[in-house]
Every structure is written in C-alpha cells, then in structure tokens.
PDB file of N, CA and C in Angstrom:
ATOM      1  N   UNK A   1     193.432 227.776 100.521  1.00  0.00           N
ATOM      2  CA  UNK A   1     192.514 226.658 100.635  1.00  0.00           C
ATOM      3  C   UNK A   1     191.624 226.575  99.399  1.00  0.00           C
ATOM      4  N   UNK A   2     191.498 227.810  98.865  1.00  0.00           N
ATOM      5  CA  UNK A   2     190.862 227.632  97.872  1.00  0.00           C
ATOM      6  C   UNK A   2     190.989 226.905  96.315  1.00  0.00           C
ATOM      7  N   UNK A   3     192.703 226.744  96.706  1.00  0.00           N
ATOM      8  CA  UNK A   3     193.081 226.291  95.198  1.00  0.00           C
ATOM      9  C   UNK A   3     193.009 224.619  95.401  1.00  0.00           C
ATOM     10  N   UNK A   4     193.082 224.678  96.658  1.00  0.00           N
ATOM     11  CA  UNK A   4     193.718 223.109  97.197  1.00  0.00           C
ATOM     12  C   UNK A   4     192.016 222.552  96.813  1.00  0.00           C
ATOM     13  N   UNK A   5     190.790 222.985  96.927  1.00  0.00           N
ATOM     14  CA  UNK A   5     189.312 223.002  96.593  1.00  0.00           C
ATOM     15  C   UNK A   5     189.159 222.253  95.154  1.00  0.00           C
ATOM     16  N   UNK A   6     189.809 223.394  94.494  1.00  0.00           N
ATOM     17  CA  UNK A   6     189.683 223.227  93.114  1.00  0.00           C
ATOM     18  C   UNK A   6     190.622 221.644  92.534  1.00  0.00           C
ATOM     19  N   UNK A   7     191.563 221.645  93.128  1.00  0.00           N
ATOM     20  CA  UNK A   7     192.232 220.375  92.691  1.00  0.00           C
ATOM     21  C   UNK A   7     191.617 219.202  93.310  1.00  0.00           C
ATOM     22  N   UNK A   8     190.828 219.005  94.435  1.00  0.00           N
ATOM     23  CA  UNK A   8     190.684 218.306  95.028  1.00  0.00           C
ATOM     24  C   UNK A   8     189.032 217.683  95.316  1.00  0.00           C
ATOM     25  N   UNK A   9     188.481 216.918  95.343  1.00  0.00           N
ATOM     26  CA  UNK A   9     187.211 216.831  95.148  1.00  0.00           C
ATOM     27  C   UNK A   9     186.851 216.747  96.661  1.00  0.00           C
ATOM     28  N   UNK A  10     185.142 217.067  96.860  1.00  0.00           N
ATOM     29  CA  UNK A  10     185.036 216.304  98.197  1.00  0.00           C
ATOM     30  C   UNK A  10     185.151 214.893  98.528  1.00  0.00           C
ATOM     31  N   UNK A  11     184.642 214.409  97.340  1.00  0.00           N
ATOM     32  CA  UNK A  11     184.641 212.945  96.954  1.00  0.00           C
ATOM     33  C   UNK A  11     186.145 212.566  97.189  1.00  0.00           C
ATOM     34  N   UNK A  12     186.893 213.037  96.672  1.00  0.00           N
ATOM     35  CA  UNK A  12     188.076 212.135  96.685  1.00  0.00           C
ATOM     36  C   UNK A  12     188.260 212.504  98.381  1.00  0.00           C
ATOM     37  N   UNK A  13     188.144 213.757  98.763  1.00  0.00           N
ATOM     38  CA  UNK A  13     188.878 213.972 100.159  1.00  0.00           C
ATOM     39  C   UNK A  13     188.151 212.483 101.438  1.00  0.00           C
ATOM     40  N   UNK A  14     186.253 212.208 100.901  1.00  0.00           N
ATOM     41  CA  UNK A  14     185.795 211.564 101.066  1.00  0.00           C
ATOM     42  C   UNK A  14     186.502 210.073 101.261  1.00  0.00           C
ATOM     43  N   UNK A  15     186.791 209.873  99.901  1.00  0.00           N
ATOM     44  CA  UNK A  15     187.380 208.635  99.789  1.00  0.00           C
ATOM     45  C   UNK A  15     189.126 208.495 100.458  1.00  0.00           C
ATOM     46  N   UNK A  16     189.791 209.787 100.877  1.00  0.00           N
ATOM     47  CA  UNK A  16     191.159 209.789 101.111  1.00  0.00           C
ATOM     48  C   UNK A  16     190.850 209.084 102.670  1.00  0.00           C
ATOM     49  N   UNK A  17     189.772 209.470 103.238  1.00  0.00           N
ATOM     50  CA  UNK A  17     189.544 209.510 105.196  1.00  0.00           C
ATOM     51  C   UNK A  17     188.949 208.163 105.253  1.00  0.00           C
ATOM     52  N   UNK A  18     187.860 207.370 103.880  1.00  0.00           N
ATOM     53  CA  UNK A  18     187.894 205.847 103.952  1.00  0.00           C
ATOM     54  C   UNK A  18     189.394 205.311 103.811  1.00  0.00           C
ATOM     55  N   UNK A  19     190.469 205.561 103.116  1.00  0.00           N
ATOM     56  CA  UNK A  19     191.318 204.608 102.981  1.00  0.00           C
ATOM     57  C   UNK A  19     192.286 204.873 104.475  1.00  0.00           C
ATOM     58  N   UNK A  20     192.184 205.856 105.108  1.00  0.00           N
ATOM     59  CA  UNK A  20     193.040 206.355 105.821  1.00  0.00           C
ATOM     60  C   UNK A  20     192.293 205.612 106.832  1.00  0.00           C
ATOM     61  N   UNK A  21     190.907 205.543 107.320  1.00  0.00           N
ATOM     62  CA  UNK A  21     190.547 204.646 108.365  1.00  0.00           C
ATOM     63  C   UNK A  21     190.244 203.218 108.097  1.00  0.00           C
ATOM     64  N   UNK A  22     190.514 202.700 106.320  1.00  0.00           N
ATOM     65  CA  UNK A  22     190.816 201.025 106.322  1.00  0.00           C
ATOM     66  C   UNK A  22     192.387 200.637 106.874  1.00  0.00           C
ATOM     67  N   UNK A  23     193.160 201.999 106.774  1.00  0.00           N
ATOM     68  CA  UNK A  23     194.503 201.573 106.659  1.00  0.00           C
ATOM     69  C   UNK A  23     195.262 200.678 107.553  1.00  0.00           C
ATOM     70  N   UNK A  24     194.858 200.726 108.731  1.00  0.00           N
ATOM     71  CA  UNK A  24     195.039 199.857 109.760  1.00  0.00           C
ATOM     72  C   UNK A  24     194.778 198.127 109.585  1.00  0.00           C
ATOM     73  N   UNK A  25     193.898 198.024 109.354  1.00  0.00           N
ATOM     74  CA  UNK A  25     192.898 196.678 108.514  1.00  0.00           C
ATOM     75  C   UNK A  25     193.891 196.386 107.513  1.00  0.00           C
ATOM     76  N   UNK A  26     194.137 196.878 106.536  1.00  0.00           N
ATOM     77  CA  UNK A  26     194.783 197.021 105.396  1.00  0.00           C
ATOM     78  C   UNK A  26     196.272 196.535 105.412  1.00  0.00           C
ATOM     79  N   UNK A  27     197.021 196.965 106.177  1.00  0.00           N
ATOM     80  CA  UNK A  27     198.271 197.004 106.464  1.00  0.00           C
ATOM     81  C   UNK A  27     198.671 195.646 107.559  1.00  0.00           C
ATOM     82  N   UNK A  28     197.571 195.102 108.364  1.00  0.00           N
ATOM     83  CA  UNK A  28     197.292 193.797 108.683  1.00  0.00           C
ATOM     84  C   UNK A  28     197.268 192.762 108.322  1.00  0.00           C
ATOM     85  N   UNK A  29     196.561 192.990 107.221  1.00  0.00           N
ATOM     86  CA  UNK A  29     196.450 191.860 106.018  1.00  0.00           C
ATOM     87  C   UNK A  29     197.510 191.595 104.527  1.00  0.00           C
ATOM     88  N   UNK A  30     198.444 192.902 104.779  1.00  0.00           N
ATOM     89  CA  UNK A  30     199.166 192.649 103.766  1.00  0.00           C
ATOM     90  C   UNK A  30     200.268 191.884 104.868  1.00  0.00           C
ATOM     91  N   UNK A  31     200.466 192.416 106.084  1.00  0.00           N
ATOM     92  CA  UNK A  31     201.707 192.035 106.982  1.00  0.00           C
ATOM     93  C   UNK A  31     201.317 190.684 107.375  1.00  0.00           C
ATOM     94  N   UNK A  32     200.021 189.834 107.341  1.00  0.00           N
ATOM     95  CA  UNK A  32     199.525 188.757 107.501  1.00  0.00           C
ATOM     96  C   UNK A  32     200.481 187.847 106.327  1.00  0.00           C
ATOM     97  N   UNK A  33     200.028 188.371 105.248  1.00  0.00           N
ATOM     98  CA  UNK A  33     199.763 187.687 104.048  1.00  0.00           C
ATOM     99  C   UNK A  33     201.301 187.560 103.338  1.00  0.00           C
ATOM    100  N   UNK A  34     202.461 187.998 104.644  1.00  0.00           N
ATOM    101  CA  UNK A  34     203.858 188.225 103.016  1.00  0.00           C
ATOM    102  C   UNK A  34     204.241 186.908 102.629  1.00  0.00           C
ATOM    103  N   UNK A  35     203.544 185.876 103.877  1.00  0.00           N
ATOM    104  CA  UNK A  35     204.154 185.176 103.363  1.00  0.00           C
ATOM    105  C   UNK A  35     203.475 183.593 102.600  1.00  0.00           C
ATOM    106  N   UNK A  36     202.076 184.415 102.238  1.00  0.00           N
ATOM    107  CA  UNK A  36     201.303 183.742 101.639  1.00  0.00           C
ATOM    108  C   UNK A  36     201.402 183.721  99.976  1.00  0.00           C
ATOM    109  N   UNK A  37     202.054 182.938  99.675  1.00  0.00           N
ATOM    110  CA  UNK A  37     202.385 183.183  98.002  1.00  0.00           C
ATOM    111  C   UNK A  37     200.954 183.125  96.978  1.00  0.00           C
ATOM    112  N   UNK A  38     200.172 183.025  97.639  1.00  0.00           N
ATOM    113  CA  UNK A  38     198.864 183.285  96.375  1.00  0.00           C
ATOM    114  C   UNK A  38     198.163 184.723  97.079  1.00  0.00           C
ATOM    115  N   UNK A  39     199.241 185.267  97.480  1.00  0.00           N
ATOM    116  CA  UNK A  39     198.802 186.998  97.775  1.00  0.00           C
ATOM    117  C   UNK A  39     198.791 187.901  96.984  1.00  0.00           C
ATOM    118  N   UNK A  40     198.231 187.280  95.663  1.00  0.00           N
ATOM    119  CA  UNK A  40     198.698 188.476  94.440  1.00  0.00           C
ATOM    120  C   UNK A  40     197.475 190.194  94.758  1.00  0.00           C
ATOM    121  N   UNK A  41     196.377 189.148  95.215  1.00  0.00           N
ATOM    122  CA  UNK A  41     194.909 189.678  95.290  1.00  0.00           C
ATOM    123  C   UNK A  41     195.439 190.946  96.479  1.00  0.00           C
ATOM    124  N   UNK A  42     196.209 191.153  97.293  1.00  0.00           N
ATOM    125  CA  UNK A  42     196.671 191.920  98.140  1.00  0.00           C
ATOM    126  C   UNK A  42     197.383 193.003  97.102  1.00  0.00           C
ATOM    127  N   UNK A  43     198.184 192.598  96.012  1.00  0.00           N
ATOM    128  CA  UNK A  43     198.832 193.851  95.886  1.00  0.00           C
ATOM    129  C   UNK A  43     198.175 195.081  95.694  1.00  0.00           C
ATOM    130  N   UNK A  44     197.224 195.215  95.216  1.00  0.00           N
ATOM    131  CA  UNK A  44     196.545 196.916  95.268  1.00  0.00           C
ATOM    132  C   UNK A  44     196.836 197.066  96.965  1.00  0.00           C
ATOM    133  N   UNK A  45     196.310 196.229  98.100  1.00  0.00           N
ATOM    134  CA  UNK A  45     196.194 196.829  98.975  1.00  0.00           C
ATOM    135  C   UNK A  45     197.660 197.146  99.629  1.00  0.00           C
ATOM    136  N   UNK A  46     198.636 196.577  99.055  1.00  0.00           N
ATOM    137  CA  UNK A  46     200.353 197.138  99.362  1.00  0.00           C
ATOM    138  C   UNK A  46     200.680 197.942  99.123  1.00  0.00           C
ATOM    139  N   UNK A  47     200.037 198.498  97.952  1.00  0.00           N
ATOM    140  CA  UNK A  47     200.545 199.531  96.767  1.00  0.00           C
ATOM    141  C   UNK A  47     199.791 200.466  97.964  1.00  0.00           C
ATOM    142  N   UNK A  48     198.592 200.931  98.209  1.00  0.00           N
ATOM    143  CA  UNK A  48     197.626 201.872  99.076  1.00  0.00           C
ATOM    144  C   UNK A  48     198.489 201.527 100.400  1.00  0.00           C
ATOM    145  N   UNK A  49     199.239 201.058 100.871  1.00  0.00           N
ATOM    146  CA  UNK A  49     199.704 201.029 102.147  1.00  0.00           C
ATOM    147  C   UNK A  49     200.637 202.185 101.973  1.00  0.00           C
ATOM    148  N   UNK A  50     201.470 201.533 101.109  1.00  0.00           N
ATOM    149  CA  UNK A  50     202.674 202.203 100.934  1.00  0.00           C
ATOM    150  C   UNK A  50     202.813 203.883 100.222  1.00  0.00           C
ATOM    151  N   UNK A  51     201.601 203.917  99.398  1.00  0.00           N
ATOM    152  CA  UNK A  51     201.306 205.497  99.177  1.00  0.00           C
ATOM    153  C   UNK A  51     200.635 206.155 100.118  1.00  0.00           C
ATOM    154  N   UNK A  52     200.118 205.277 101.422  1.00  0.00           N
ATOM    155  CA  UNK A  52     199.684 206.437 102.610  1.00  0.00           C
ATOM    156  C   UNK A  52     200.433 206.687 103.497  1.00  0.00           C
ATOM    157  N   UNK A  53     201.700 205.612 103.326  1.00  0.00           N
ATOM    158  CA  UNK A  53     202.761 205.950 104.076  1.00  0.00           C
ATOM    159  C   UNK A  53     203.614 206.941 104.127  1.00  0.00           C
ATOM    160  N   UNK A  54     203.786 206.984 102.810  1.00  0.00           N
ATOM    161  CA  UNK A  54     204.799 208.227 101.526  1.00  0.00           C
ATOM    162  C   UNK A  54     203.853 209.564 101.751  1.00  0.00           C
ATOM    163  N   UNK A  55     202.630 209.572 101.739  1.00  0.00           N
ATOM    164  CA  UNK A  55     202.028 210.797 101.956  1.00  0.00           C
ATOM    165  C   UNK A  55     202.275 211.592 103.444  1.00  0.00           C
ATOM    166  N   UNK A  56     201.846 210.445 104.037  1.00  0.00           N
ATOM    167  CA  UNK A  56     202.130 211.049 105.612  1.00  0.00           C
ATOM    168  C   UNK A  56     203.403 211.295 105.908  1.00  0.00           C
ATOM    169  N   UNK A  57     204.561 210.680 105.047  1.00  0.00           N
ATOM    170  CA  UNK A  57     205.704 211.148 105.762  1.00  0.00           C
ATOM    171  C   UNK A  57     206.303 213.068 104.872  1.00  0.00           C
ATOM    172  N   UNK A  58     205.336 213.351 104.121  1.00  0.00           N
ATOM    173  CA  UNK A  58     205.109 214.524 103.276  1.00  0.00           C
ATOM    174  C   UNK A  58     204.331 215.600 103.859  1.00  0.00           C
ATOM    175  N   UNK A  59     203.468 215.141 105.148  1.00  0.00           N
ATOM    176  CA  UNK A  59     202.923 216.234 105.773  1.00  0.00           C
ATOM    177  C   UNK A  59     203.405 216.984 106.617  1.00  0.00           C
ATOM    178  N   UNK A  60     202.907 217.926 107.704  1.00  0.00           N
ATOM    179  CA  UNK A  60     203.514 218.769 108.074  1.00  0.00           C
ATOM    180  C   UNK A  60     203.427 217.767 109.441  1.00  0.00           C
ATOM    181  N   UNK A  61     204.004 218.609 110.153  1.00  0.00           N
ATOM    182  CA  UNK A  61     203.951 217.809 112.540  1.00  0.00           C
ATOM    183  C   UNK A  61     202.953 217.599 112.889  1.00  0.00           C
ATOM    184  N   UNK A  62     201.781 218.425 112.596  1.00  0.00           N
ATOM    185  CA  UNK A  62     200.994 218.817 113.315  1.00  0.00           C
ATOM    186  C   UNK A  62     199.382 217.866 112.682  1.00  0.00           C
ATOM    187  N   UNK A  63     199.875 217.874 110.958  1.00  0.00           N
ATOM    188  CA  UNK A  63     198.728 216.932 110.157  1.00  0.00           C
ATOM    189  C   UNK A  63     199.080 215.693 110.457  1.00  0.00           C
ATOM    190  N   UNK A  64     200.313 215.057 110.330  1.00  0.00           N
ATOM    191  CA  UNK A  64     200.964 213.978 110.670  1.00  0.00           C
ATOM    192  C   UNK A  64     200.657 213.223 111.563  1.00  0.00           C
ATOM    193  N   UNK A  65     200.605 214.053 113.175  1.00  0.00           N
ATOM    194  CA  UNK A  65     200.236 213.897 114.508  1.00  0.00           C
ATOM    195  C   UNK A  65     198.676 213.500 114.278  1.00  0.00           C
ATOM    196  N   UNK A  66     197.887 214.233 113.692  1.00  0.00           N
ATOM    197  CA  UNK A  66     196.460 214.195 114.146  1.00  0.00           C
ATOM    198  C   UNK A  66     195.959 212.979 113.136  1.00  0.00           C
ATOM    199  N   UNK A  67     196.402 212.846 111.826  1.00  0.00           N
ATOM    200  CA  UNK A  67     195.931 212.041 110.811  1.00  0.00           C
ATOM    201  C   UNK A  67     196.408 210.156 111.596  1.00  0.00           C
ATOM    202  N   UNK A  68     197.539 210.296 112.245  1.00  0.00           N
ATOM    203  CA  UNK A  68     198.311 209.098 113.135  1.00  0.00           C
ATOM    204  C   UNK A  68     197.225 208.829 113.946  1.00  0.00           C
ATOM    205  N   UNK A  69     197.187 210.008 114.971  1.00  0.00           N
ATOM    206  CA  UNK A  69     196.254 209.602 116.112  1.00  0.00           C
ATOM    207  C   UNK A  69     194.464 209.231 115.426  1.00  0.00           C
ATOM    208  N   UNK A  70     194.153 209.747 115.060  1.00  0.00           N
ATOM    209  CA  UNK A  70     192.624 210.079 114.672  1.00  0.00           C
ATOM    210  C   UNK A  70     192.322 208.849 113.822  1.00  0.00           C
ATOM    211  N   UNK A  71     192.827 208.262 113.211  1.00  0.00           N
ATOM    212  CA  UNK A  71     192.606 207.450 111.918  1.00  0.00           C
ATOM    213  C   UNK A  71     193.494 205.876 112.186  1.00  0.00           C
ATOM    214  N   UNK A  72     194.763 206.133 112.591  1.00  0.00           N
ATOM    215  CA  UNK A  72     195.540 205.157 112.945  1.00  0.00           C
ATOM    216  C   UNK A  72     195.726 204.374 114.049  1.00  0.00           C
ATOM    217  N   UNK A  73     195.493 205.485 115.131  1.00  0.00           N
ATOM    218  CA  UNK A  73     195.198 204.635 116.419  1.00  0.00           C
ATOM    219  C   UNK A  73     193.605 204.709 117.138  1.00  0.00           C
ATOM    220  N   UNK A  74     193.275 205.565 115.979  1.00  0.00           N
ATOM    221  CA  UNK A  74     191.263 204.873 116.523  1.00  0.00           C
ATOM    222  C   UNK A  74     190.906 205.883 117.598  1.00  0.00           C
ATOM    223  N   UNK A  75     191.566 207.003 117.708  1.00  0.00           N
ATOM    224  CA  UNK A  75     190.924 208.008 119.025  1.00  0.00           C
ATOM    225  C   UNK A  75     190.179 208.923 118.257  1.00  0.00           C
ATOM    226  N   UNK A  76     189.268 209.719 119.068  1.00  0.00           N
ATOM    227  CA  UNK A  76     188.116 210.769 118.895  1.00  0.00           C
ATOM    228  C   UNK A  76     188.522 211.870 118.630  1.00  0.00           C
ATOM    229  N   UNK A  77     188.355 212.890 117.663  1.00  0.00           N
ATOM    230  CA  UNK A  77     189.034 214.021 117.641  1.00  0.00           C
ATOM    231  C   UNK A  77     188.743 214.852 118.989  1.00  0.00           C
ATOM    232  N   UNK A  78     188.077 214.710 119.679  1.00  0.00           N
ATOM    233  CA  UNK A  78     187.415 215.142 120.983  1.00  0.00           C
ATOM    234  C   UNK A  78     188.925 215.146 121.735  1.00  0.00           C
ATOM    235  N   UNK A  79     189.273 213.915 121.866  1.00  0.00           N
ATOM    236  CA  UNK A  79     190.343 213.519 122.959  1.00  0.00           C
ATOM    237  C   UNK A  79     191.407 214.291 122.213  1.00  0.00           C
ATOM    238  N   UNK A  80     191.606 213.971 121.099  1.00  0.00           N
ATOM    239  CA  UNK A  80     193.128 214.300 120.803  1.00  0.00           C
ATOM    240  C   UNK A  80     193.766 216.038 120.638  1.00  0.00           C
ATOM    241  N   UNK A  81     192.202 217.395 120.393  1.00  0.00           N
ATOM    242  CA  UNK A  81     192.838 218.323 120.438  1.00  0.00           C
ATOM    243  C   UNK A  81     192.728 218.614 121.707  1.00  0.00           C
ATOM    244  N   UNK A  82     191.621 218.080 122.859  1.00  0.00           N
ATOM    245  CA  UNK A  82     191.533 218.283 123.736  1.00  0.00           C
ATOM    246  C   UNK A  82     192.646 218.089 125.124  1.00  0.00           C
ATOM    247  N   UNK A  83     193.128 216.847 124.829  1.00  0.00           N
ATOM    248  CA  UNK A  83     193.907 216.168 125.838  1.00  0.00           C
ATOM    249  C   UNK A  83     195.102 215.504 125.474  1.00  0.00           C
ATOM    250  N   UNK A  84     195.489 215.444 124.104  1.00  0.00           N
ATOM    251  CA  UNK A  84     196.700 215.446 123.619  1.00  0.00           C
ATOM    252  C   UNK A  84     197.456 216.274 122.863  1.00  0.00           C
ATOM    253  N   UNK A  85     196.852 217.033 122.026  1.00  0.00           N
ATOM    254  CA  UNK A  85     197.795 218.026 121.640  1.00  0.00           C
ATOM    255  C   UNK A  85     197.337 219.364 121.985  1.00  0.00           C
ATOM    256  N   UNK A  86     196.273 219.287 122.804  1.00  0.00           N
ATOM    257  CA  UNK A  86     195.838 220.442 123.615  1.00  0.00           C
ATOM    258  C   UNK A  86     196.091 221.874 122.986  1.00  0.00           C
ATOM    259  N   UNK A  87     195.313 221.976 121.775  1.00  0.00           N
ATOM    260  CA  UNK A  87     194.994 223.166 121.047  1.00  0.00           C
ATOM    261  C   UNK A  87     193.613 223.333 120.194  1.00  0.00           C
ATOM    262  N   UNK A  88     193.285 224.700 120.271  1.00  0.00           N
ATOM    263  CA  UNK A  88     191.576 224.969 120.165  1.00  0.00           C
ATOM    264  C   UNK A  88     191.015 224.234 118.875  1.00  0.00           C
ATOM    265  N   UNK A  89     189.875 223.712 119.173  1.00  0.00           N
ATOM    266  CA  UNK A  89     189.187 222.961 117.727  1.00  0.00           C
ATOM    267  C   UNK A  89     189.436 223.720 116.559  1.00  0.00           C
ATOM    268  N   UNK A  90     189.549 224.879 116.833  1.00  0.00           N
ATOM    269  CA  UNK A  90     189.288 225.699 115.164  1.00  0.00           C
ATOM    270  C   UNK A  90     190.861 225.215 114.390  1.00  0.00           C
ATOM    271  N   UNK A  91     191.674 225.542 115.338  1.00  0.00           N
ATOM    272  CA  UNK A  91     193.097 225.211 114.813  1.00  0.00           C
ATOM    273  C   UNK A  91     193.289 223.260 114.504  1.00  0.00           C
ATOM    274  N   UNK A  92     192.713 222.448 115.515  1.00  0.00           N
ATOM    275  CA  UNK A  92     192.797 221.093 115.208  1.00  0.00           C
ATOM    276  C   UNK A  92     191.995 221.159 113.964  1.00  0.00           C
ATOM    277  N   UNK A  93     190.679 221.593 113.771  1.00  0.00           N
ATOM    278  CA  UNK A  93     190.149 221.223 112.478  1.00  0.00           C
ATOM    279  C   UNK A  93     190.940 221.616 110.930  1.00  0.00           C
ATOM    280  N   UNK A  94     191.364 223.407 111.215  1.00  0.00           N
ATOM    281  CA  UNK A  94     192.235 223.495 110.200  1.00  0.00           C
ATOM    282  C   UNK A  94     193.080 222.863 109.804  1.00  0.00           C
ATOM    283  N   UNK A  95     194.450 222.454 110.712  1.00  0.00           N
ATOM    284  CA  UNK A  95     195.702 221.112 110.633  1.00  0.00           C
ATOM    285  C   UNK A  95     194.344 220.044 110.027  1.00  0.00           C
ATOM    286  N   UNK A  96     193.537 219.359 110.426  1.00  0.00           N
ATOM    287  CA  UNK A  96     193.319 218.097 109.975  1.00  0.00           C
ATOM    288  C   UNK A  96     192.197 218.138 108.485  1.00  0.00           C
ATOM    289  N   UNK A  97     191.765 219.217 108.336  1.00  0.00           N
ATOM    290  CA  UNK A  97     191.163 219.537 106.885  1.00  0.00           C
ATOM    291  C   UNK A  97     192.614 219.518 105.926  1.00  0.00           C
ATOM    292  N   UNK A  98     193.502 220.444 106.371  1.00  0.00           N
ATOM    293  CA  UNK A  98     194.623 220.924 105.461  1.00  0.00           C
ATOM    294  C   UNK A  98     195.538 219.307 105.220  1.00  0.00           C
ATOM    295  N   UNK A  99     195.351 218.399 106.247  1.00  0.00           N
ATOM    296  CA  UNK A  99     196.468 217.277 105.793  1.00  0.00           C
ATOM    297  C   UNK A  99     195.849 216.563 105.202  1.00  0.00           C
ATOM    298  N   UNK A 100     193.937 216.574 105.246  1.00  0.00           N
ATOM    299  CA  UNK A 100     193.303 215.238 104.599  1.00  0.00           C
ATOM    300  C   UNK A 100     193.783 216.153 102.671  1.00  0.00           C
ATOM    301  N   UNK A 101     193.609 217.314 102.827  1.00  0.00           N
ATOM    302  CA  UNK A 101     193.604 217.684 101.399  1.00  0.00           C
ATOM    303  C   UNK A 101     195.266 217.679 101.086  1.00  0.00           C
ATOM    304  N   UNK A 102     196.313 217.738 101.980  1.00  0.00           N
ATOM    305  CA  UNK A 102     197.068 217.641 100.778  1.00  0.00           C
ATOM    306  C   UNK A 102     197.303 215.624 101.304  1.00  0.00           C
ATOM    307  N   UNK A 103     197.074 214.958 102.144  1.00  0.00           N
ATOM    308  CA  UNK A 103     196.818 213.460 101.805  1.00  0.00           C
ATOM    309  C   UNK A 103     195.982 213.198 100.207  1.00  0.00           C
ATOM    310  N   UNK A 104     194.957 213.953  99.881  1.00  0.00           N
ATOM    311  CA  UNK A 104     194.030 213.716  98.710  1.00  0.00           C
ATOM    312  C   UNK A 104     194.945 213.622  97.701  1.00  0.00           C
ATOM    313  N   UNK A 105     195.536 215.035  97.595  1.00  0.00           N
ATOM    314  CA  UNK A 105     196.699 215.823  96.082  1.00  0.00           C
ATOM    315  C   UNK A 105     197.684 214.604  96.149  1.00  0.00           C
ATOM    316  N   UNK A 106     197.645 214.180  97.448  1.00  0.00           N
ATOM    317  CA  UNK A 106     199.517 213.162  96.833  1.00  0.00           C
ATOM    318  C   UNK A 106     199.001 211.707  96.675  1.00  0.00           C
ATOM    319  N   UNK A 107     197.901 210.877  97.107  1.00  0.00           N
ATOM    320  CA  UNK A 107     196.920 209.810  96.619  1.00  0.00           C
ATOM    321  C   UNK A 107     196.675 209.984  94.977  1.00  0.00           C
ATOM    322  N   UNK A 108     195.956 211.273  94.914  1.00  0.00           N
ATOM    323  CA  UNK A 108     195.040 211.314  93.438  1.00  0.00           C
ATOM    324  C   UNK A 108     196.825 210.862  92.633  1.00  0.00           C
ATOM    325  N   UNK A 109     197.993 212.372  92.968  1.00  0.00           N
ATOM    326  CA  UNK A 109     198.750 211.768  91.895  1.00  0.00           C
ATOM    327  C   UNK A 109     199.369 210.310  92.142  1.00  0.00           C
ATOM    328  N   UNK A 110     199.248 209.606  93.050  1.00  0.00           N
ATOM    329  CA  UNK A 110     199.855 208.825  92.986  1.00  0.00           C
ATOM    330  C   UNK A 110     199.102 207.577  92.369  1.00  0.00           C
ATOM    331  N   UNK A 111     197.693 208.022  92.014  1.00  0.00           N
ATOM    332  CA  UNK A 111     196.297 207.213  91.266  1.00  0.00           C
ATOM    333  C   UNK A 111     196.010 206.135  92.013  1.00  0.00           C
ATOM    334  N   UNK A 112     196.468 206.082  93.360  1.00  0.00           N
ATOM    335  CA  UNK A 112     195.636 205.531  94.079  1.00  0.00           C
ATOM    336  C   UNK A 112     194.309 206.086  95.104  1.00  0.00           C
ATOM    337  N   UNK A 113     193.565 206.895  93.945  1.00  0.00           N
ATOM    338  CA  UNK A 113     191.932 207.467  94.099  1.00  0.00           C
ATOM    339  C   UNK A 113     191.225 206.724  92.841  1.00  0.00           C
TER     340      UNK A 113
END
C-alpha cells in the first residue's frame, strides 16, 4: 500500500471517487446525446466513461463489486458490507481503498486525472 501512496495522490484518489460518483450522470448524458450531432462538448465526458469502464473491468471481484454497488448504484457502504456482501468493515474498507487506488493508477495513466 505503500508504493501504491507514493504513485498516487490523495487528490487524485479524491478526484478518482468524484468521477466515479458523476459516472452515472455522465454516462446518461453521453447515452442521451449519441444522437445529437452537436455533441462534440460530450466527448471528454465519453472518453471518462469509457476509461472507468476499462478500469473497472481491470479490478479485482471484490473492488469491482463494491466500487459497482457503492458509486454506481447509489447504496451506503453501511448496507453493502453489511447486507450484501456480508464481510467485516475492516476487510470492505481495505477491497474499496485498494480498488479506488488502483482505479486512480489506471485513470492518471490513462490522463483522464
């Protein structure tokens, strides 16, 4: 964890959990908009769809699961280690620290940070 620290800012990890909870919003408006031909103003937000897509499909089951539920479908981390994947906070927090940071590492290179 410590190296993943050094590569990784809080800031960016900051900014990885804003794009990860616009993403929903985000992915609305591009799926609104395909077939709006003065949608140029959308492409950054296609490009950020599609590199949080590529990231998440790079994580592990367990970051995957929680970063989906927590961020994508709008539930409480309360509910989800509690009553859906029903394993102790220390372990939900580790899985969901460890996927926002390597979500960060594959954003930054992909320079959408």
């Amino acid at each position: 964890m410590l190296l993943q620290s050094k590569v990784v800012s809080d800031e960016e990890r900051l900014k990885v959990k804003q794009l990860l909870k616009a993403y929903p919003s985000m992915k609305a408006a591009v799926d609104i908009s395909v077939w709006d031909h003065r949608a140029d103003h959308l492409v950054e937000y296609a490009g950020k769809c599609k590199a949080i897509e590529r990231a998440l499909e790079a994580l592990p089951y367990e970051g995957k699961e929680i970063l989906t539920k927590c961020f994508f479908e709008q539930r409480k981390d309360k509910h989800i280690y509690e009553f859906i994947l029903k394993i102790p906070k220390s372990t939900y927090d580790f899985y969901k620290a460890r996927a926002i940071s390597t979500m960060s590492r594959i954003l930054k290179a992909a320079n959408m940070l």
